[in-house]
C-alpha atoms as a PDB file:
ATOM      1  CA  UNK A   1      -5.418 -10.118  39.248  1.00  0.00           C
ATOM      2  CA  UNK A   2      -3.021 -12.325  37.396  1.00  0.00           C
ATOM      3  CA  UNK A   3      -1.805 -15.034  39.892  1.00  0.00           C
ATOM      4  CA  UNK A   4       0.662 -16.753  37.898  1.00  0.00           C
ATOM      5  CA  UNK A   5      -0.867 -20.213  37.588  1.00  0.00           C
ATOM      6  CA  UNK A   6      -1.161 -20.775  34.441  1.00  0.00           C
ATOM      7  CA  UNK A   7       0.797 -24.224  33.714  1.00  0.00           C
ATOM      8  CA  UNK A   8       1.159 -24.943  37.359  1.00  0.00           C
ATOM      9  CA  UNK A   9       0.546 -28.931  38.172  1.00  0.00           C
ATOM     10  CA  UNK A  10      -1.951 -29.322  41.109  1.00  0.00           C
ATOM     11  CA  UNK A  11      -3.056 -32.362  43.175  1.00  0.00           C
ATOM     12  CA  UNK A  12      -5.873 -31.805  45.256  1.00  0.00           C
ATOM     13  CA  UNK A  13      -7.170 -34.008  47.291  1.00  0.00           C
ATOM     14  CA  UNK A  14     -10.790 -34.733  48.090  1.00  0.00           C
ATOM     15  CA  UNK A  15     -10.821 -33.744  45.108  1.00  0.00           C
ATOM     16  CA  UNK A  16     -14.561 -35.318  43.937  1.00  0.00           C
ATOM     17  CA  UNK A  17     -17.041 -33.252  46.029  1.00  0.00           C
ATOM     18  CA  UNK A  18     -17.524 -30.032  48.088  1.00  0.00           C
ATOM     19  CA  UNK A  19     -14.680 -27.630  48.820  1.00  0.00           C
ATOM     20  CA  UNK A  20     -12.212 -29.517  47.058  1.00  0.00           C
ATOM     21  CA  UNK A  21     -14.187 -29.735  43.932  1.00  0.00           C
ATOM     22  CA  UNK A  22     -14.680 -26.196  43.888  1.00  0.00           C
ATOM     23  CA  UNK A  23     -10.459 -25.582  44.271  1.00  0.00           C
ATOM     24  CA  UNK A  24      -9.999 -28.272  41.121  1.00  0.00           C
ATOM     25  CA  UNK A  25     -12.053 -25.814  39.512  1.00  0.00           C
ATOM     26  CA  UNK A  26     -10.589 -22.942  40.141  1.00  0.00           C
ATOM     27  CA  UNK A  27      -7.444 -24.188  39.782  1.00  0.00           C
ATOM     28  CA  UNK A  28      -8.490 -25.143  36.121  1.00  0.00           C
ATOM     29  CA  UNK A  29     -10.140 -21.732  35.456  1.00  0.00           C
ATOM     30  CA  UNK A  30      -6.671 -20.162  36.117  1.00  0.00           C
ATOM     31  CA  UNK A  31      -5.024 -22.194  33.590  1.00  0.00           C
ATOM     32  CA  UNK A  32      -3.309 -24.971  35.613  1.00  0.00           C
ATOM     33  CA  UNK A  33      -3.295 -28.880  35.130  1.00  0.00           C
ATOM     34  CA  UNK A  34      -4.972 -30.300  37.788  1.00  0.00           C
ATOM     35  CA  UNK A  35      -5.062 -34.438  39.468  1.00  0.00           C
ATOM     36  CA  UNK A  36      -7.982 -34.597  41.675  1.00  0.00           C
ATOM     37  CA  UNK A  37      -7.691 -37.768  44.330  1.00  0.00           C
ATOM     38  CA  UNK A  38     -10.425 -39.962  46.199  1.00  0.00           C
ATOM     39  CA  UNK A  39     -10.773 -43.353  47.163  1.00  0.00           C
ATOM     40  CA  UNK A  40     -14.032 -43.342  45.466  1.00  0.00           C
ATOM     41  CA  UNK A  41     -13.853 -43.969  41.432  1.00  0.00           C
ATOM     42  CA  UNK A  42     -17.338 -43.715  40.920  1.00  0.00           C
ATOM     43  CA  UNK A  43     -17.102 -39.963  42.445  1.00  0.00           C
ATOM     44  CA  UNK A  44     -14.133 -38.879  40.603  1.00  0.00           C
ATOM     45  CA  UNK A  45     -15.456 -40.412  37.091  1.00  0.00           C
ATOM     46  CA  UNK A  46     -18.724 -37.936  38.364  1.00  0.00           C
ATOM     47  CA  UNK A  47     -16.337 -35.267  39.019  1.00  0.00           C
ATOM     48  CA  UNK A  48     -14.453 -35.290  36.126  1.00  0.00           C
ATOM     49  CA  UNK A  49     -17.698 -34.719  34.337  1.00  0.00           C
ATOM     50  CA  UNK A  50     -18.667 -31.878  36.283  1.00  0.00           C
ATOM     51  CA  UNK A  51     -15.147 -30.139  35.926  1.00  0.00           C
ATOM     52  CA  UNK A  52     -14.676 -27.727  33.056  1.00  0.00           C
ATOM     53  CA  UNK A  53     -11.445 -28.419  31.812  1.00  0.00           C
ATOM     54  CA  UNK A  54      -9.626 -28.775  28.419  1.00  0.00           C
ATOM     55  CA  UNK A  55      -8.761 -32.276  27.408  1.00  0.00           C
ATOM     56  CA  UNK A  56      -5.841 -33.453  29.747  1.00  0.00           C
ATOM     57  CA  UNK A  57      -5.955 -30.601  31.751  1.00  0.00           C
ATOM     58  CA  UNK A  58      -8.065 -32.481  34.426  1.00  0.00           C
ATOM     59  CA  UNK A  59      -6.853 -36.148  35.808  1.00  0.00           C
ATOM     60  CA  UNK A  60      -9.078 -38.533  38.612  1.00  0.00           C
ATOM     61  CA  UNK A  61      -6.497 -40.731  40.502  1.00  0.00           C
ATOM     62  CA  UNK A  62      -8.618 -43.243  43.049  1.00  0.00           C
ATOM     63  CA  UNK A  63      -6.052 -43.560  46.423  1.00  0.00           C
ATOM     64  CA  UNK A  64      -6.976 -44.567  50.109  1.00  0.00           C
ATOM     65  CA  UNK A  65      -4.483 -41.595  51.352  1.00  0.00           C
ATOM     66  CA  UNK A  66      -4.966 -42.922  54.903  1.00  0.00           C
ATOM     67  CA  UNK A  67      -2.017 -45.410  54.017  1.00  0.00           C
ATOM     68  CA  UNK A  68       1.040 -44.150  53.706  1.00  0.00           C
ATOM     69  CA  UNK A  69       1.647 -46.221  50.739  1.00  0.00           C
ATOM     70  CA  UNK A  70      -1.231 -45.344  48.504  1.00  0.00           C
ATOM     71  CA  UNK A  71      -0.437 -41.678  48.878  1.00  0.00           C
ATOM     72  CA  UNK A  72       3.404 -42.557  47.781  1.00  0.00           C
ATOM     73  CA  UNK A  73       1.691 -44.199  44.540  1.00  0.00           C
ATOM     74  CA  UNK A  74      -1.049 -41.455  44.142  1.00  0.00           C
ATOM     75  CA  UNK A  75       2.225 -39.144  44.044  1.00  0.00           C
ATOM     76  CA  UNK A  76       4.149 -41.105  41.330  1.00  0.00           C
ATOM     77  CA  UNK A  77       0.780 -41.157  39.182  1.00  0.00           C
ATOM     78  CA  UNK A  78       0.041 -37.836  39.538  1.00  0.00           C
ATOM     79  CA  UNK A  79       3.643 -36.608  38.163  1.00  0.00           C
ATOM     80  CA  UNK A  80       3.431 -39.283  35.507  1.00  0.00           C
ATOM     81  CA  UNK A  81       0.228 -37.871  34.280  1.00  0.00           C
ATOM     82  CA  UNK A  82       1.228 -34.079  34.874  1.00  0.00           C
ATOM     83  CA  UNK A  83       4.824 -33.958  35.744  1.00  0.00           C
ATOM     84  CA  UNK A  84       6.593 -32.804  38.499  1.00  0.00           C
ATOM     85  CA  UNK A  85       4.071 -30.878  41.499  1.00  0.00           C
ATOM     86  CA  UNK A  86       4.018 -27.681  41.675  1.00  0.00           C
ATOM     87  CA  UNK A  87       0.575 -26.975  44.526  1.00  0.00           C
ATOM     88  CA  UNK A  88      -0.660 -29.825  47.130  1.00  0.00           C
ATOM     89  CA  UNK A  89      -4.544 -28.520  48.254  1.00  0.00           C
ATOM     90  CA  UNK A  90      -5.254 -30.943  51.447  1.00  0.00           C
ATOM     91  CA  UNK A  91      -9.285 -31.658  51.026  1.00  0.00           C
ATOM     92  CA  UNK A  92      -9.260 -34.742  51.978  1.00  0.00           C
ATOM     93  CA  UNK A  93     -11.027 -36.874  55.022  1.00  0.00           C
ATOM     94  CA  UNK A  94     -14.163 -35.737  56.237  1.00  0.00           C
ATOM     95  CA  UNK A  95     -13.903 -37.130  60.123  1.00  0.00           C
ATOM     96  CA  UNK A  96     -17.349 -38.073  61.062  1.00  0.00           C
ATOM     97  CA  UNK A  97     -19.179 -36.499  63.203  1.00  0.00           C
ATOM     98  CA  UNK A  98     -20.669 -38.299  67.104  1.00  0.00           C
ATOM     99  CA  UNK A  99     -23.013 -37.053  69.845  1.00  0.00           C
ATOM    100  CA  UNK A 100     -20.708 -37.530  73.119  1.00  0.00           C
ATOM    101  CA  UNK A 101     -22.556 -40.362  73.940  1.00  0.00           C
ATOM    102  CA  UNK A 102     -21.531 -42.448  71.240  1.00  0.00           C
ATOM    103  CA  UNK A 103     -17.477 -41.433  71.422  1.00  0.00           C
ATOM    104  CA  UNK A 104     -15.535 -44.547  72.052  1.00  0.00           C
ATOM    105  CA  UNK A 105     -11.829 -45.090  71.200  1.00  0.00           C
ATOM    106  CA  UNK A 106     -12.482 -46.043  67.841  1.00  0.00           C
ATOM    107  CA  UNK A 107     -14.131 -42.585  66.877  1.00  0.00           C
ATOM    108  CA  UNK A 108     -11.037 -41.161  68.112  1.00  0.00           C
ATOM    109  CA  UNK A 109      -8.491 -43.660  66.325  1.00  0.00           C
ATOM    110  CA  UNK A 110     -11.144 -42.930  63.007  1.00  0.00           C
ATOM    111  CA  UNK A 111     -10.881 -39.245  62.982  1.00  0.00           C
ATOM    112  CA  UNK A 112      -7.238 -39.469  63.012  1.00  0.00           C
ATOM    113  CA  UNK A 113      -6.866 -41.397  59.960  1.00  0.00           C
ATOM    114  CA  UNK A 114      -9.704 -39.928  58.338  1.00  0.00           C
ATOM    115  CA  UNK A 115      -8.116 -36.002  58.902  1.00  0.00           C
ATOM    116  CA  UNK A 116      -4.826 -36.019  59.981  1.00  0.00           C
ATOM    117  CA  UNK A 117      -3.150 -39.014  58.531  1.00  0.00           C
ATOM    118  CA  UNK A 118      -4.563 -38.716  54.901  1.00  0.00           C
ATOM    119  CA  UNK A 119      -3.304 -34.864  54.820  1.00  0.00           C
ATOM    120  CA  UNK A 120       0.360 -35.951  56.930  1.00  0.00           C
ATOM    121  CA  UNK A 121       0.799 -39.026  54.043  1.00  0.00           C
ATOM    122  CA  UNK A 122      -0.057 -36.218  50.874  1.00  0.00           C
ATOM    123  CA  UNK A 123       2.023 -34.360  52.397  1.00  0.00           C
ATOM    124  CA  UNK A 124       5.209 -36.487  52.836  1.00  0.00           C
ATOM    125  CA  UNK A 125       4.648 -38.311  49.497  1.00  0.00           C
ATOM    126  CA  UNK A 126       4.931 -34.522  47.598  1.00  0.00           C
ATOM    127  CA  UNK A 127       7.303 -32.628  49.798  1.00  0.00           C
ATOM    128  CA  UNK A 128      10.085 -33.888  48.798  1.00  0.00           C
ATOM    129  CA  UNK A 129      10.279 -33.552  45.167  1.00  0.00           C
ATOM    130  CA  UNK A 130       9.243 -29.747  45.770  1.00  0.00           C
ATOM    131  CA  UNK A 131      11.766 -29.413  48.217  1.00  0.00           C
ATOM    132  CA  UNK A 132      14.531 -30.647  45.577  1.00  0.00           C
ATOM    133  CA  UNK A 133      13.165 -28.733  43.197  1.00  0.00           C
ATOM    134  CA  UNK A 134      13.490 -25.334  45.586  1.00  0.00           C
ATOM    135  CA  UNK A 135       9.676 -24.263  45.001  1.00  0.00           C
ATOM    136  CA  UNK A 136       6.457 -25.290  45.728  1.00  0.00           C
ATOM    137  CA  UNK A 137       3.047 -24.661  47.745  1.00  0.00           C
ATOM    138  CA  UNK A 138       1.048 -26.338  50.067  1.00  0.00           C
ATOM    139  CA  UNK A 139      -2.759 -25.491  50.973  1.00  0.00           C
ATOM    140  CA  UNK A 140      -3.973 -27.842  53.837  1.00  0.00           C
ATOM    141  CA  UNK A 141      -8.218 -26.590  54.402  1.00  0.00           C
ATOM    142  CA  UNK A 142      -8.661 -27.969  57.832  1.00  0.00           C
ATOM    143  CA  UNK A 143     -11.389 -26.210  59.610  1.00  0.00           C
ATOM    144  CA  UNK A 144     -11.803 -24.044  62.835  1.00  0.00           C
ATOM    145  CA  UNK A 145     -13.732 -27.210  65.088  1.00  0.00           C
ATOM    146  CA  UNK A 146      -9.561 -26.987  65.549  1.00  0.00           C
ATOM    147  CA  UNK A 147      -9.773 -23.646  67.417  1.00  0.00           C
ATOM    148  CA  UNK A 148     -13.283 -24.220  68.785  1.00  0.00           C
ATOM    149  CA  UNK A 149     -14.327 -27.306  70.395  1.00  0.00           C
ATOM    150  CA  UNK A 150     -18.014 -28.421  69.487  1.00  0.00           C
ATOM    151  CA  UNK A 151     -19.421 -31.131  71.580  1.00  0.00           C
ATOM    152  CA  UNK A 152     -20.689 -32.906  68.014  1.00  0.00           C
ATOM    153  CA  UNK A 153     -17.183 -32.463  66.325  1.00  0.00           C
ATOM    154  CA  UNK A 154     -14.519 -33.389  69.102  1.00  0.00           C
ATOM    155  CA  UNK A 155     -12.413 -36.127  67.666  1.00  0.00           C
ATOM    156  CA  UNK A 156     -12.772 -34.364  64.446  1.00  0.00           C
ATOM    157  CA  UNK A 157     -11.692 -31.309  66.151  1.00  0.00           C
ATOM    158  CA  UNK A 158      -8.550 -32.896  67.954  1.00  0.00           C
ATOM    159  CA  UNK A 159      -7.402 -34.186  64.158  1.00  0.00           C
ATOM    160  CA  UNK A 160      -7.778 -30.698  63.043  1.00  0.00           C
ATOM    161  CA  UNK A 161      -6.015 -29.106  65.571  1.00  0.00           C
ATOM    162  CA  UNK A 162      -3.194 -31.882  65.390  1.00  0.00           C
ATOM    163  CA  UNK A 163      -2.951 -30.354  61.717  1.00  0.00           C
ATOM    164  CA  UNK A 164      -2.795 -27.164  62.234  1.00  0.00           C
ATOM    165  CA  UNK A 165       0.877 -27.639  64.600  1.00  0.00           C
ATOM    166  CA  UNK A 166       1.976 -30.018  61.435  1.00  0.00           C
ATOM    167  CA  UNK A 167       1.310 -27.157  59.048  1.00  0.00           C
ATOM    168  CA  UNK A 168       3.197 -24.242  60.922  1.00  0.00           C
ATOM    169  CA  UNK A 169       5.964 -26.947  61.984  1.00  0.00           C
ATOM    170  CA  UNK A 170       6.703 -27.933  58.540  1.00  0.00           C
ATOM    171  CA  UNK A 171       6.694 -24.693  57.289  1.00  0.00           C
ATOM    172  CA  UNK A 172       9.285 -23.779  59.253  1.00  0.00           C
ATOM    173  CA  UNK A 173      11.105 -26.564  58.214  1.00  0.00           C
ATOM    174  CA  UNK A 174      10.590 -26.035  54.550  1.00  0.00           C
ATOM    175  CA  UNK A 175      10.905 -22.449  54.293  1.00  0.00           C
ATOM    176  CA  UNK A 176      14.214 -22.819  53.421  1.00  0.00           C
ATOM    177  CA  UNK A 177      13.720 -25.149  50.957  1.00  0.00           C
ATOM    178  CA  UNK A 178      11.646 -22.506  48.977  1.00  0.00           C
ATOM    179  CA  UNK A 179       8.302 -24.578  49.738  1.00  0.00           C
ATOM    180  CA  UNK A 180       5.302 -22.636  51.516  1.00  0.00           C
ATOM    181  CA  UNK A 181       2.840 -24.692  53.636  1.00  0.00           C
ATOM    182  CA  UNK A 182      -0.434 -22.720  55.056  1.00  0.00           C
ATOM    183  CA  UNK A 183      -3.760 -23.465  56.100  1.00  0.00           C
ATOM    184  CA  UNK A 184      -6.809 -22.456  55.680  1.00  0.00           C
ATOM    185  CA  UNK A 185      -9.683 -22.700  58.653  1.00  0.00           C
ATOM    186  CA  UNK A 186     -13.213 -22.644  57.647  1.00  0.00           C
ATOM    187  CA  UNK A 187     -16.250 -22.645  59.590  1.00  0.00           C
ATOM    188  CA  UNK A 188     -19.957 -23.828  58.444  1.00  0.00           C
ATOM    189  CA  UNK A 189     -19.609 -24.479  54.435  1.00  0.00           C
ATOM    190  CA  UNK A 190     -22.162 -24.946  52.233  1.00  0.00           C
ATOM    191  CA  UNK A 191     -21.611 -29.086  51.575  1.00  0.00           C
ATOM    192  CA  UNK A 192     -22.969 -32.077  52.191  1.00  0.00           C
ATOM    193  CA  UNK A 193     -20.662 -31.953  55.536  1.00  0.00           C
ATOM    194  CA  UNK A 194     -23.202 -29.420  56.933  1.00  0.00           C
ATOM    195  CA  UNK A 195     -26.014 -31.511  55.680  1.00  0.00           C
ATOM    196  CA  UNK A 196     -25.060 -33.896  58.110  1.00  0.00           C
ATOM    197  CA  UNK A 197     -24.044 -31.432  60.903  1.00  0.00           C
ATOM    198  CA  UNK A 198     -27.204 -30.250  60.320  1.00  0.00           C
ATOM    199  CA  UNK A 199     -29.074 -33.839  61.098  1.00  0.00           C
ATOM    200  CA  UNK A 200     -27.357 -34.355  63.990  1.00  0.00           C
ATOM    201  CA  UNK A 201     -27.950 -31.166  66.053  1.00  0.00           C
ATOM    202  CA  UNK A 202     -31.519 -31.212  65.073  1.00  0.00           C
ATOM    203  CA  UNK A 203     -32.139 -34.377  66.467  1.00  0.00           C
ATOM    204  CA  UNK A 204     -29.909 -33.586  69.364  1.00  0.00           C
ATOM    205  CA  UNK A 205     -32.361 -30.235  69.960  1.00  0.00           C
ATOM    206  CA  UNK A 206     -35.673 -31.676  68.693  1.00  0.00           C
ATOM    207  CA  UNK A 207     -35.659 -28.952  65.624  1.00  0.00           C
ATOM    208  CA  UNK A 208     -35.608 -29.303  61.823  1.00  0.00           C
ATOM    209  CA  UNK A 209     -32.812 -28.523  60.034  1.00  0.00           C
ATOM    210  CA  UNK A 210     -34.483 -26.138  58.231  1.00  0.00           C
ATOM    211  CA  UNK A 211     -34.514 -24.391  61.246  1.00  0.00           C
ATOM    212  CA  UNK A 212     -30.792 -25.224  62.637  1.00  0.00           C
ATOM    213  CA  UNK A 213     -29.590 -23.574  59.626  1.00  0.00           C
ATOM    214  CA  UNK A 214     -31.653 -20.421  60.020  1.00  0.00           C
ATOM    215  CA  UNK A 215     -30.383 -20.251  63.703  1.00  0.00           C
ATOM    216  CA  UNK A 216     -26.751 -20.907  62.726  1.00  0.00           C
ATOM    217  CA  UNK A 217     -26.460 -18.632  60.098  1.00  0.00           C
ATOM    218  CA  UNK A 218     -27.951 -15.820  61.876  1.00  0.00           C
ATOM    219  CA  UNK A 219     -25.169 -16.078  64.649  1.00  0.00           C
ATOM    220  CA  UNK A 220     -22.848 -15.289  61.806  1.00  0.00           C
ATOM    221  CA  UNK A 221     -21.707 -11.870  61.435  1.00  0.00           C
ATOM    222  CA  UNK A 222     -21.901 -12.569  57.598  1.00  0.00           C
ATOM    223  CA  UNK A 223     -25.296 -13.470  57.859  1.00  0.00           C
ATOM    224  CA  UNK A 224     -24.412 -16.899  56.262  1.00  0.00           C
ATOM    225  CA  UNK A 225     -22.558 -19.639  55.623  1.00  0.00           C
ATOM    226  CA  UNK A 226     -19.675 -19.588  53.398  1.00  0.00           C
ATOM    227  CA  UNK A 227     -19.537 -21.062  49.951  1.00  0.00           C
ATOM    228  CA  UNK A 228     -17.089 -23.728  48.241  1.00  0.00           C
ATOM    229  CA  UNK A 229     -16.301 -20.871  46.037  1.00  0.00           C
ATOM    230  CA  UNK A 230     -15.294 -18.708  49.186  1.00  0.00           C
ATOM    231  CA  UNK A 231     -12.743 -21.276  49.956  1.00  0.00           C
ATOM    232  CA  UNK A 232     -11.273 -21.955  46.401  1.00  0.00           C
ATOM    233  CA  UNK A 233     -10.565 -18.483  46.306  1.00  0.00           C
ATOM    234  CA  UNK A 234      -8.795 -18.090  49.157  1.00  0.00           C
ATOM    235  CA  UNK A 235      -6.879 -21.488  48.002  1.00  0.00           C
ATOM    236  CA  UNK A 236      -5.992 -19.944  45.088  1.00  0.00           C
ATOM    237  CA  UNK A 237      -4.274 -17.187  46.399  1.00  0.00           C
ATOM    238  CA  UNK A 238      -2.440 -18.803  48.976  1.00  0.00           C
ATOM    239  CA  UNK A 239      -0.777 -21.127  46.356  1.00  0.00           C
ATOM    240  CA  UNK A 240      -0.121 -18.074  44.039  1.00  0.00           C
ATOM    241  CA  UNK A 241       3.178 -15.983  44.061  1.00  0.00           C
ATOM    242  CA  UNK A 242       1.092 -13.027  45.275  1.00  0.00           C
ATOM    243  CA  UNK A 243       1.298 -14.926  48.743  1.00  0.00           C
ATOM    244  CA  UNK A 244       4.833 -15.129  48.084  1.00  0.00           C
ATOM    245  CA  UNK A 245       5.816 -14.219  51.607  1.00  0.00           C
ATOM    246  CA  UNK A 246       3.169 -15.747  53.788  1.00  0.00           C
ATOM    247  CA  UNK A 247       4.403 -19.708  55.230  1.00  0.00           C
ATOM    248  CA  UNK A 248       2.978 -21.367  58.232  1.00  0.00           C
ATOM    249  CA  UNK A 249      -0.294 -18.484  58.077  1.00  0.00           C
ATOM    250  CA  UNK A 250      -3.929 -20.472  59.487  1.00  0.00           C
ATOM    251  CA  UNK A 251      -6.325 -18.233  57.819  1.00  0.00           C
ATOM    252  CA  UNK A 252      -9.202 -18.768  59.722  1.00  0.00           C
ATOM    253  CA  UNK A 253     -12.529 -18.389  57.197  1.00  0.00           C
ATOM    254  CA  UNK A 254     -15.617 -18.547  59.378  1.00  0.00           C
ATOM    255  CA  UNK A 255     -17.468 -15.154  58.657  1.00  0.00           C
ATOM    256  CA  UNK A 256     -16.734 -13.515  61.855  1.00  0.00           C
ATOM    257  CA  UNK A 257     -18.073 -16.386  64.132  1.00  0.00           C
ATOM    258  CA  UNK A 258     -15.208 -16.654  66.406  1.00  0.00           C
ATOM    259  CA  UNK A 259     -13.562 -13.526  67.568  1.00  0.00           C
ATOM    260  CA  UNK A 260     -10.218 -15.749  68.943  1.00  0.00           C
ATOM    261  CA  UNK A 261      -6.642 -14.898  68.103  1.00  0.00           C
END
C-alpha cells in the first residue's frame, strides 16, 4: 500500500531506542526525512548509526523536552534541518516504574514530566506551524497502564491517562485546522522497558524473569508480546492520508489482553 510519505518531514521523539527507533525507521523506509530527538547524544549518535537512511535523510537533535523551552528550540532545529513539519510521533519519556511501597510525591511529580509534559511541550512547540499551514499529523504512543491500572506502573499510568484526554481534546480543537492528533496504546513491547518491568515483578513474586515473561505472554491472546515493528506500523498508518478521516482515535495495541471499551 502506497501511504503517501514519501518527502514528508518527521520528528519523532524518543527517537534513539525501542519503539521510537523502530517508527524513525519506518518512517525512513517510506521515503520521508526524518529528526529523531533525545536528551541523550551519545544514544542518538548510536542511533543514527543503526538507522538506514540516505545521507540527510536522517537528523539526531539532543533536547530535554520536559522544558517547555528546549522543545520550542528542538522545533526550530528540526525545521531548519528539514523544513517545515509535516508528522510529530510522541516516543518520548519512559516514566519509571515503583513497587507501592516506594511511591512518594516525587514519583508522582517525576512521571508527569517524564510522560506527559515532554509529549504536551512537542506538542505545543509543532502545532502551530501545522495548524497555519492547514495540514499535519500527530502520533502520541502512550500505552494502555492508561486504561489499566498496574500496581508497579501507577504514576506512570496516571501520566498516560492524563495524555490520552490531551490527545482527543486537541483533536477536537485542531480538526478544523486540518491537523489530526491520535494515539496509539500499547501493552507489553518487546524493549528494554519490559526488561525492567520484568525485574521488578520478579523480585516482587520471588520468580525469574525468564519465567515472568513466559507467564505474561501466555495470558495474551496473541500468545506474545508485541514488537517495535508492530507499533511503527501502526504509526505509520495513522500519520498517512489513508487515515485521512480518523482524529482523536486511542488505538489500543495490546494483543487482546484487555477486553475494555
Amino acid at each position: 500500500m502506497e501511504l503517501g510519505l514519501r518527502g514528508k518531514t518527521v520528528v519523532v521523539t524518543g527517537g534513539s531506542k525501542g519503539i521510537g527507533l523502530a517508527c524513525a525507521q519506518a518512517f525512513l523506509d517510506e521515503g520521508a526525512r526524518v529528526a529523531i530527538v533525545s536528551r541523550d547524544r551519545a544514544n542518538l549518535d548510536a542511533a543514527l548509526k543503526q538507522l538506514r537512511a540516505t545521507d540527510g535523510a536522517a537528523v539526531g537533535i539532543a533536547a530535554d523536552l520536559v522544558r517547555a523551552d528546549a522543545a520550542a528550540e528542538m522545533a526550530s532545529r528540526a525545521h531548519a534541518a528539514l523544513g517545515p513539519i509535516d508528522v510529530l510521533v510522541n516516543s518520548a519519556g519512559a516514566a519509571r516504574r515503583y513497587l507501592p511501597e516506594d511511591l512518594n510525591a516525587a514519583a508522582w511529580h517525576a512521571a508527569m514530566d517524564a510522560k506527559y509534559f515532554t509529549y504536551i511541550h512537542a506538542m505545543d512547540a509543532l502545532l502551530p506551524g501545522m495548524a497555519a499551514r492547514g495540514a499535519g499529523a500527530v502520533v502520541n504512543i502512550i500505552g494502555m497502564g492508561g486504561k489499566v491500572a498496574t500496581p508497579i506502573h501507577l504514576p506512570g499510568g496516571a501520566a498516560n491517562s492524563a495524555l490520552m484526554l490531551a490527545t482527543v481534546g486537541l483533536a477536537n480543537v485542531y480538526g478544523p485546522k486540518g491537523v489530526r492528533i491520535n494515539a496509539i496504546n500499547p501493552g507489553a513491547t518487546m524493549t528494554a522497558r519490559v526488561q525492567e518491568a520484568l525485574r521488578l515483578e520478579a523480585k516482587a513474586r520471588g520468580l525469574t524473569e525468564q519465567e515472568v515473561l513466559a507467564q505474561g505472554q501466555a495470558k495474551v491472546p496473541m500468545r506474545r508480546y508485541a514488537a517495535s515493528q508492530d507499533v511503527a506500523n501502526l504509526a505509520l498508518f495513522l500519520a498517512s492520508d489513508k487515515a485521512g478521516y480518523i482524529t482523536g482515535a486511542i488505538v489500543p495495541m495490546d494483543g487482546g489482553s484487555n477486553p475494555v471499551l
